[in-house]
N, C-alpha and C. Protein backbone atom coordinates (compact mmCIF):
# COMPACT_ATOMS: atom_id res chain seq x y z
N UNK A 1 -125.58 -12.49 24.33
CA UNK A 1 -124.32 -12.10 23.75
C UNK A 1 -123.53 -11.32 24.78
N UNK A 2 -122.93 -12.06 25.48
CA UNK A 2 -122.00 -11.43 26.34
C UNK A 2 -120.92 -10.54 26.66
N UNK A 3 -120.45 -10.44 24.94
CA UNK A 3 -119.26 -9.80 24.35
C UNK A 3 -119.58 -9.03 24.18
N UNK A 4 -121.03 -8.56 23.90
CA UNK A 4 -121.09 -7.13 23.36
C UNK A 4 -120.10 -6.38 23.85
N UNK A 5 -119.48 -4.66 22.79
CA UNK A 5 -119.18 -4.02 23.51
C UNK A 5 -118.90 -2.76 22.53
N UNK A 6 -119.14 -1.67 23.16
CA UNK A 6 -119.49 -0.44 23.02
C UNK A 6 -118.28 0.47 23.09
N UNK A 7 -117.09 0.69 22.06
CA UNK A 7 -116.33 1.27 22.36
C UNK A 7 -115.76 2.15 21.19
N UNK A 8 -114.43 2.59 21.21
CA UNK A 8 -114.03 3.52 20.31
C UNK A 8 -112.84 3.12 19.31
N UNK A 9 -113.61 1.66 18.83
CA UNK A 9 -112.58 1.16 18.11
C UNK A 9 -112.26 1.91 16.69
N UNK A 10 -111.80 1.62 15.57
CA UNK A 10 -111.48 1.97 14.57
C UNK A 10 -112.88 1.91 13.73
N UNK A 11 -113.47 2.71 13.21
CA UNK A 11 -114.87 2.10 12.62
C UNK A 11 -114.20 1.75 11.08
N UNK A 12 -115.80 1.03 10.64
CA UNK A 12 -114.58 0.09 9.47
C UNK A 12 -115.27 1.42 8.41
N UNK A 13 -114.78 1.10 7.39
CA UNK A 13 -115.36 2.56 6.39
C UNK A 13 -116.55 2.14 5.58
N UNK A 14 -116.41 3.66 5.27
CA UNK A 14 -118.13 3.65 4.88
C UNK A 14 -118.46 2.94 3.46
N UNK A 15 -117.58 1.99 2.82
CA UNK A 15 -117.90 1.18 1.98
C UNK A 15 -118.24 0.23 2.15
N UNK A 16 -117.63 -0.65 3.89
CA UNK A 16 -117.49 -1.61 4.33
C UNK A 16 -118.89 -1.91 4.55
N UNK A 17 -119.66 -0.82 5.37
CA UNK A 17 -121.52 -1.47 5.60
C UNK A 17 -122.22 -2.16 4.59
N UNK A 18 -123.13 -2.42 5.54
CA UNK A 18 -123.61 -3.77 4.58
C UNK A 18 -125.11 -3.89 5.48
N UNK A 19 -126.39 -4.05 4.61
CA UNK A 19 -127.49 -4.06 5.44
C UNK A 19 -128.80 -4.87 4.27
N UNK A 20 -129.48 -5.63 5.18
CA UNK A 20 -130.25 -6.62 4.57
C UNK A 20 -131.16 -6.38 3.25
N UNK A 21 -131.15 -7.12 2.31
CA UNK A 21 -132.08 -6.36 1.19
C UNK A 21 -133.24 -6.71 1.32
N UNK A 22 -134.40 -7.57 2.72
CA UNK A 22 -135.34 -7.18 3.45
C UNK A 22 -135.54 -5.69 4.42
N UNK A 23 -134.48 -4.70 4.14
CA UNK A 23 -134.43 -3.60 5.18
C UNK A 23 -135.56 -2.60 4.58
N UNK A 24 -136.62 -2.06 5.39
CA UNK A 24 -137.63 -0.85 5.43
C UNK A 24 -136.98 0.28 4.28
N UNK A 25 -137.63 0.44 3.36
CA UNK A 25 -136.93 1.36 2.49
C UNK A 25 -137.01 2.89 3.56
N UNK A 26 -137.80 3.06 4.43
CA UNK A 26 -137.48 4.13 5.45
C UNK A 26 -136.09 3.99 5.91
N UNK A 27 -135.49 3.12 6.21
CA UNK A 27 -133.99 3.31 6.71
C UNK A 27 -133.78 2.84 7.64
N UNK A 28 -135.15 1.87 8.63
CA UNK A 28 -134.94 1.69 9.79
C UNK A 28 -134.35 -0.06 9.51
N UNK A 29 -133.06 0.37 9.77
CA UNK A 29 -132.84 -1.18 10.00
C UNK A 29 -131.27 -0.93 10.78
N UNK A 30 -130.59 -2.31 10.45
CA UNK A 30 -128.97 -2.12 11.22
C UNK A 30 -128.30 -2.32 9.94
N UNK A 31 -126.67 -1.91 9.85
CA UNK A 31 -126.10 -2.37 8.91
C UNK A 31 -124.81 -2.90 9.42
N UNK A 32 -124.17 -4.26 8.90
CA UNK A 32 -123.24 -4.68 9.48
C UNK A 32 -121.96 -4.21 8.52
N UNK A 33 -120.80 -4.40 9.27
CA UNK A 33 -119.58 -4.23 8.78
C UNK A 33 -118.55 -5.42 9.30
N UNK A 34 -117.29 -5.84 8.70
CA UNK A 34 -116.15 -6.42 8.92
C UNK A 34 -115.04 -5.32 10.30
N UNK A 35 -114.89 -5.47 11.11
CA UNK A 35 -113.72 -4.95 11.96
C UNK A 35 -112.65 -5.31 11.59
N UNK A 36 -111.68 -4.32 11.96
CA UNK A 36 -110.33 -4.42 11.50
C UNK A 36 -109.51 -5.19 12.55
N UNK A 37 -110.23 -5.59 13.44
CA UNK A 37 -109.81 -6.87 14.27
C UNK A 37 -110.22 -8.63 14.00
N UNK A 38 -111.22 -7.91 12.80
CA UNK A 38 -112.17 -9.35 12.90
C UNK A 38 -113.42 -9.84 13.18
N UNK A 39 -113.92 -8.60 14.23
CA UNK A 39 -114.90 -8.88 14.87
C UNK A 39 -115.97 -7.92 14.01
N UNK A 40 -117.43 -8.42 14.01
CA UNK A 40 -118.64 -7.76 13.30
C UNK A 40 -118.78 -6.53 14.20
N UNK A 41 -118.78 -5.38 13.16
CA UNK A 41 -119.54 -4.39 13.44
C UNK A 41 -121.04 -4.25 13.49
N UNK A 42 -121.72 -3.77 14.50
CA UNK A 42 -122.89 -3.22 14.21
C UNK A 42 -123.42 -1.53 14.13
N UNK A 43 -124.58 -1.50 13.45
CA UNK A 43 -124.85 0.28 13.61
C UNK A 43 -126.22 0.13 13.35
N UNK A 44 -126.95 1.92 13.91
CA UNK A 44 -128.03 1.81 13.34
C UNK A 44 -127.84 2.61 11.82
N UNK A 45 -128.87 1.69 10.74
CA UNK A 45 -128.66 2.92 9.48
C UNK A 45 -128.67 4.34 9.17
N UNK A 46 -130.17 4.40 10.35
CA UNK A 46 -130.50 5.74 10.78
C UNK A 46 -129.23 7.11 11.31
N UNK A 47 -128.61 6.39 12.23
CA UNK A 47 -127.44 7.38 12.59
C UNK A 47 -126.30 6.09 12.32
N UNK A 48 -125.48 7.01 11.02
CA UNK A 48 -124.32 6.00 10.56
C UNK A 48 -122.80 7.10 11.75
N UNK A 49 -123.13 7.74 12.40
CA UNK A 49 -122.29 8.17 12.58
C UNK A 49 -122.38 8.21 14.44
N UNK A 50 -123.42 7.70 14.72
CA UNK A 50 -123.86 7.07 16.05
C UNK A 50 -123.09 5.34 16.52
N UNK A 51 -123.44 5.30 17.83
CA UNK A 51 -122.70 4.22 18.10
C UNK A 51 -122.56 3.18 17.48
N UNK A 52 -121.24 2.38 17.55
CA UNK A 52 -121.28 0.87 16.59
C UNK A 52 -120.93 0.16 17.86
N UNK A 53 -121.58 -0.81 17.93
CA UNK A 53 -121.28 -2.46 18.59
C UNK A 53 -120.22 -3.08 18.03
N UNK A 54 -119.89 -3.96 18.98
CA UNK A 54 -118.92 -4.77 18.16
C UNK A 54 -118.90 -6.17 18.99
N UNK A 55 -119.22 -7.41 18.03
CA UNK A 55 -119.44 -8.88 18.42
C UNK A 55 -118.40 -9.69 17.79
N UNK A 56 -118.18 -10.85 18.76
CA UNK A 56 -117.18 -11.56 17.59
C UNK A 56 -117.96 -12.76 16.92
N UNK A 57 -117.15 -12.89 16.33
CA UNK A 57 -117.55 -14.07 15.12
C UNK A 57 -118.44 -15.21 15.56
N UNK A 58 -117.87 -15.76 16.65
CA UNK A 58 -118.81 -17.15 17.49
C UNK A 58 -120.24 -16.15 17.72
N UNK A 59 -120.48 -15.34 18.51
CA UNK A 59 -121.45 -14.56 18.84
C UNK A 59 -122.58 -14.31 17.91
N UNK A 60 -121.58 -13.50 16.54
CA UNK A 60 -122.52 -13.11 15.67
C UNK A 60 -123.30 -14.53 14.91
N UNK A 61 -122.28 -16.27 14.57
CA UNK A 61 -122.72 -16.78 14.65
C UNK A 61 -123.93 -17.44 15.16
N UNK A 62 -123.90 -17.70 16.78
CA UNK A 62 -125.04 -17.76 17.86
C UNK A 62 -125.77 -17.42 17.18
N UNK A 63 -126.03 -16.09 16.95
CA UNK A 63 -127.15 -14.87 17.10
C UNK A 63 -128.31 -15.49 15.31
N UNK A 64 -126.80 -15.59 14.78
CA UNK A 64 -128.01 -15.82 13.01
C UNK A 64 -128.30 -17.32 13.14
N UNK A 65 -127.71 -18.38 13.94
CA UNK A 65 -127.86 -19.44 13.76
C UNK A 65 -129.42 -19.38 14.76
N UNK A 66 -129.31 -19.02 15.74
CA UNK A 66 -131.04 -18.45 16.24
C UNK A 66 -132.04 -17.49 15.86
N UNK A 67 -131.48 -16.70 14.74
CA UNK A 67 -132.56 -16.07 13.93
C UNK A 67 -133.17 -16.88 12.89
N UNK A 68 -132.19 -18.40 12.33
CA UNK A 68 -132.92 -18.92 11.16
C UNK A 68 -133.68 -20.25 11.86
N UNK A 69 -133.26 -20.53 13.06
CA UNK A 69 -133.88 -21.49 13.66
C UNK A 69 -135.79 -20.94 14.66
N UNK A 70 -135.67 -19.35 14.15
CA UNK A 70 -136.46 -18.82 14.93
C UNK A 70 -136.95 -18.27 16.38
N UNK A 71 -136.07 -18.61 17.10
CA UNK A 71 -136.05 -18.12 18.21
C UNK A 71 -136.40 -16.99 18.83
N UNK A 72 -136.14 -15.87 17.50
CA UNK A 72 -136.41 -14.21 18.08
C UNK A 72 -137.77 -14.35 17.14
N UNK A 73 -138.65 -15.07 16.49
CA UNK A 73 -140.11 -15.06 16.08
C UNK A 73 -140.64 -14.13 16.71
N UNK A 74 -140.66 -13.98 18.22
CA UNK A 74 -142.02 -13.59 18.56
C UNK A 74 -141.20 -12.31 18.64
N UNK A 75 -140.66 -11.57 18.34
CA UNK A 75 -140.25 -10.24 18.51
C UNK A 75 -141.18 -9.52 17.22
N UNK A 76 -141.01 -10.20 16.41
CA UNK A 76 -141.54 -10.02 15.53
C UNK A 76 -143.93 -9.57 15.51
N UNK A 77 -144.11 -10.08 15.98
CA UNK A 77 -145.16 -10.32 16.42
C UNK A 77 -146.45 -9.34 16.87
């Protein structure tokens, strides 16, 4: 993902997150959001007030279309 990028955009609000209902009831997971450009937010749940990523749409595509095809499996592991 080449786009990543790490900056000081507008974060989207705190209604907007959104995080998997497979997520660790400890808290450790990511939660995504909509950007006010368009592009997916990322965060960790853990610190909601810590850095957010930000990917665009083709990207974040890529990324789930190789999580359901398996590709990141062995991370898992």
């Amino acid at each position: 993902m080449s786009g990543m990028r790490h900056d000081q955009r507008e974060r989207p609000s705190t209604g907007a997150w959104r995080k998997s209902t497979f997520s660790n009831p400890s808290g450790n997971c990511v939660e995504v959001a909509e950007a006010t450009d368009g592009s997916v937010a990322v965060r960790n749940s853990r610190d909601p007030q810590g850095s957010v990523l930000f990917y665009t749409r083709p990207e974040i595509d890529a990324f789930i279309r190789g999580a359901k095809a398996g590709e990141f499996d062995y991370l898992t592991r």
